[in-house]
C-alpha atoms as a PDB file:
ATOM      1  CA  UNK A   1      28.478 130.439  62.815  1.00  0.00           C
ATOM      2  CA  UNK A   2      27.297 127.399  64.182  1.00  0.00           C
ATOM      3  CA  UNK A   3      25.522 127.288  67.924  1.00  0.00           C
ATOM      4  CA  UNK A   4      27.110 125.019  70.359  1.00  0.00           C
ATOM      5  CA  UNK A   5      24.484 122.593  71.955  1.00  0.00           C
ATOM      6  CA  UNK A   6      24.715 122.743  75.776  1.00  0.00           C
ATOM      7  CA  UNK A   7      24.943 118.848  76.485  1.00  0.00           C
ATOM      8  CA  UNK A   8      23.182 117.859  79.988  1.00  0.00           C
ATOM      9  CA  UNK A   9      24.449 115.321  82.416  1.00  0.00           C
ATOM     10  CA  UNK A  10      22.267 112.530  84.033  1.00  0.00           C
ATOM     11  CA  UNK A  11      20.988 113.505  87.268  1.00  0.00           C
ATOM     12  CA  UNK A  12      22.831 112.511  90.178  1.00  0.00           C
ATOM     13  CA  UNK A  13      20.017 111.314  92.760  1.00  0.00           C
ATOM     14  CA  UNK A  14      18.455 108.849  94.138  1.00  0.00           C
ATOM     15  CA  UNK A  15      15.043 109.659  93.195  1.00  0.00           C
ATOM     16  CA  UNK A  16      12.970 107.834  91.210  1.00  0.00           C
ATOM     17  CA  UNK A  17      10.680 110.186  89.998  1.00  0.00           C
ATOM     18  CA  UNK A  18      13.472 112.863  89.023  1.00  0.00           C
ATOM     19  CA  UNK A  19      15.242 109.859  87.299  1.00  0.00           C
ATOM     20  CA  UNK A  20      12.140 108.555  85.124  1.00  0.00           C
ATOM     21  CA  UNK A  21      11.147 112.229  84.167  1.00  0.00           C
ATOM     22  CA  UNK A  22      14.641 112.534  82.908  1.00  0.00           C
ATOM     23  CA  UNK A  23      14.743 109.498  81.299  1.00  0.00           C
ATOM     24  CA  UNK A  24      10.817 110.359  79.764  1.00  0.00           C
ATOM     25  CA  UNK A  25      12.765 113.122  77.900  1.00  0.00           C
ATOM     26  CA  UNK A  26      16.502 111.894  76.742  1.00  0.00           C
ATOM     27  CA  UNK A  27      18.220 108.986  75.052  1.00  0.00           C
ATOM     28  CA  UNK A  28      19.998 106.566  76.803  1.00  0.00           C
ATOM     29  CA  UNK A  29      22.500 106.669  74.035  1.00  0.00           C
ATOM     30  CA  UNK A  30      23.184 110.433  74.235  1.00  0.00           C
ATOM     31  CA  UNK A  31      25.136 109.767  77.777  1.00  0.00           C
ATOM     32  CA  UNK A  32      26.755 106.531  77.169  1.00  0.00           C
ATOM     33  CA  UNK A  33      30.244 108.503  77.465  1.00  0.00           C
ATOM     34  CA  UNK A  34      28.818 108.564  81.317  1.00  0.00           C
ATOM     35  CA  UNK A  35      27.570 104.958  81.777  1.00  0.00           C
ATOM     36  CA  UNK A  36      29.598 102.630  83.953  1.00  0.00           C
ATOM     37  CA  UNK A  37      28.601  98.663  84.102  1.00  0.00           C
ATOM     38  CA  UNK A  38      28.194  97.577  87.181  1.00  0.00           C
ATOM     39  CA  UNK A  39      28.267  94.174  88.288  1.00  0.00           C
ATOM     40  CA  UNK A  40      26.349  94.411  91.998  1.00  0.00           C
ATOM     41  CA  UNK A  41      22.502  95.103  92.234  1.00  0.00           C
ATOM     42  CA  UNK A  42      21.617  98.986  92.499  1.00  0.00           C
ATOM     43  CA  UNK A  43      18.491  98.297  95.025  1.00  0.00           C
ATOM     44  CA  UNK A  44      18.211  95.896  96.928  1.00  0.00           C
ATOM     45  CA  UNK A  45      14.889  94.566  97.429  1.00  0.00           C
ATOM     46  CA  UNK A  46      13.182  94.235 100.808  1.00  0.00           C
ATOM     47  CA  UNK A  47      12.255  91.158 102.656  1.00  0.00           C
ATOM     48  CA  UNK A  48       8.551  90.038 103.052  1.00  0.00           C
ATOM     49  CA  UNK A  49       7.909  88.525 105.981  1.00  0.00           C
ATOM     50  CA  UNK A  50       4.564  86.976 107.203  1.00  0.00           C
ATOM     51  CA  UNK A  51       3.122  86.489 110.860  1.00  0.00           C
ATOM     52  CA  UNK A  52      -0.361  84.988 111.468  1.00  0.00           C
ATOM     53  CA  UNK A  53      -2.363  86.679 114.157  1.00  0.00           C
ATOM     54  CA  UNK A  54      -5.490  85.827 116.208  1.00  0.00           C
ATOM     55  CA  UNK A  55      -8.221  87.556 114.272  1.00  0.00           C
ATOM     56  CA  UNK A  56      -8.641  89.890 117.452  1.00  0.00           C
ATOM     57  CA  UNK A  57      -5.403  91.081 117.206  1.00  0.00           C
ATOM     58  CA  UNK A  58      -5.622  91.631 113.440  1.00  0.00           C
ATOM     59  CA  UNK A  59      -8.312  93.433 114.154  1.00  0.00           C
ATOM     60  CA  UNK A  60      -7.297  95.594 117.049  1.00  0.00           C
ATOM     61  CA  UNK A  61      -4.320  96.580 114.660  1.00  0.00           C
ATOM     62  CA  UNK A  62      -6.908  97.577 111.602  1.00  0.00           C
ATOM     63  CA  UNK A  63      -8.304  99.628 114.258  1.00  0.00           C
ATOM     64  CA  UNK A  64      -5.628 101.419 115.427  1.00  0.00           C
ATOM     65  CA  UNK A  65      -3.914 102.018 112.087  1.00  0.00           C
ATOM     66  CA  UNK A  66      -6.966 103.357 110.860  1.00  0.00           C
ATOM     67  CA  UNK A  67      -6.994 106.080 113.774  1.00  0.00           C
ATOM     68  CA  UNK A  68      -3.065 106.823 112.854  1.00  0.00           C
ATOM     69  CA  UNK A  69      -4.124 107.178 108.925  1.00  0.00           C
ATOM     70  CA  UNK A  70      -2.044 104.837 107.921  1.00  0.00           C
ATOM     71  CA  UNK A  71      -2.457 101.197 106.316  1.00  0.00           C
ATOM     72  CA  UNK A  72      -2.001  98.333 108.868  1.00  0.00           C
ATOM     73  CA  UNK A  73       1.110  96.569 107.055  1.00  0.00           C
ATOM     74  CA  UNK A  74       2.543 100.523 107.552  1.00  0.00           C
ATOM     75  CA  UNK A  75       2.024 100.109 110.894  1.00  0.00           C
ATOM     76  CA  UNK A  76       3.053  96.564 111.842  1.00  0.00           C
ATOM     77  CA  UNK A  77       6.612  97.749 110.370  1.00  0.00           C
ATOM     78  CA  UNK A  78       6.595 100.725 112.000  1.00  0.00           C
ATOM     79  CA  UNK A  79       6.420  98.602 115.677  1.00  0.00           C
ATOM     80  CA  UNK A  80       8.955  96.185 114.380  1.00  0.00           C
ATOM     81  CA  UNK A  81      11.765  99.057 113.252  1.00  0.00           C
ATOM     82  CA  UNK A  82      11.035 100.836 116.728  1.00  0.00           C
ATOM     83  CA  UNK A  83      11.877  97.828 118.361  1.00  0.00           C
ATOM     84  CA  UNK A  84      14.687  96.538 116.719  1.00  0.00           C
ATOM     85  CA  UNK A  85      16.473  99.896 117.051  1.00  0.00           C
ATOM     86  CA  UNK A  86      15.563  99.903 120.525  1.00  0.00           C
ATOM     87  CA  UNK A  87      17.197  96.495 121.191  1.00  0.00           C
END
């Protein structure tokens, strides 16, 4: 008697990592019974923006984002999303 192969579904999340170890392990054309074309962008990508700062600003935030841990980019855009859902 033949064994019936248990057939997996792709994973339904929105993380990266979970997706790309799936995808390390399975063919894309063992699910395309589940694939759907879709015609709008899945991510959409931030916006850069740039600001030019006195150099003793830049460097009062190096300074301070290197007592938080945290890169100074990180920080800038941490200030900027405070304040625009403060607004």
């Amino acid at each position: 008697m033949e064994k019936k192969v248990k057939t997996q579904r792709i994973p339904r999340t929105d993380s990266i990592e979970e997706l790309a170890r799936f995808w390390d392990t399975h063919d894309l054309t063992d699910f395309e019974a589940e694939l759907t074309e879709v015609s709008k962008p899945v991510f959409e990508p931030e916006t850069s923006v740039r600001i030019h700062l006195p150099p003793q600003d830049a460097e009062a935030i190096e300074r301070i984002a290197k007592a938080k841990g945290v890169a100074p980019p990180e920080l800038i855009r941490e200030w900027i999303l405070q304040k625009v859902h403060t607004s």
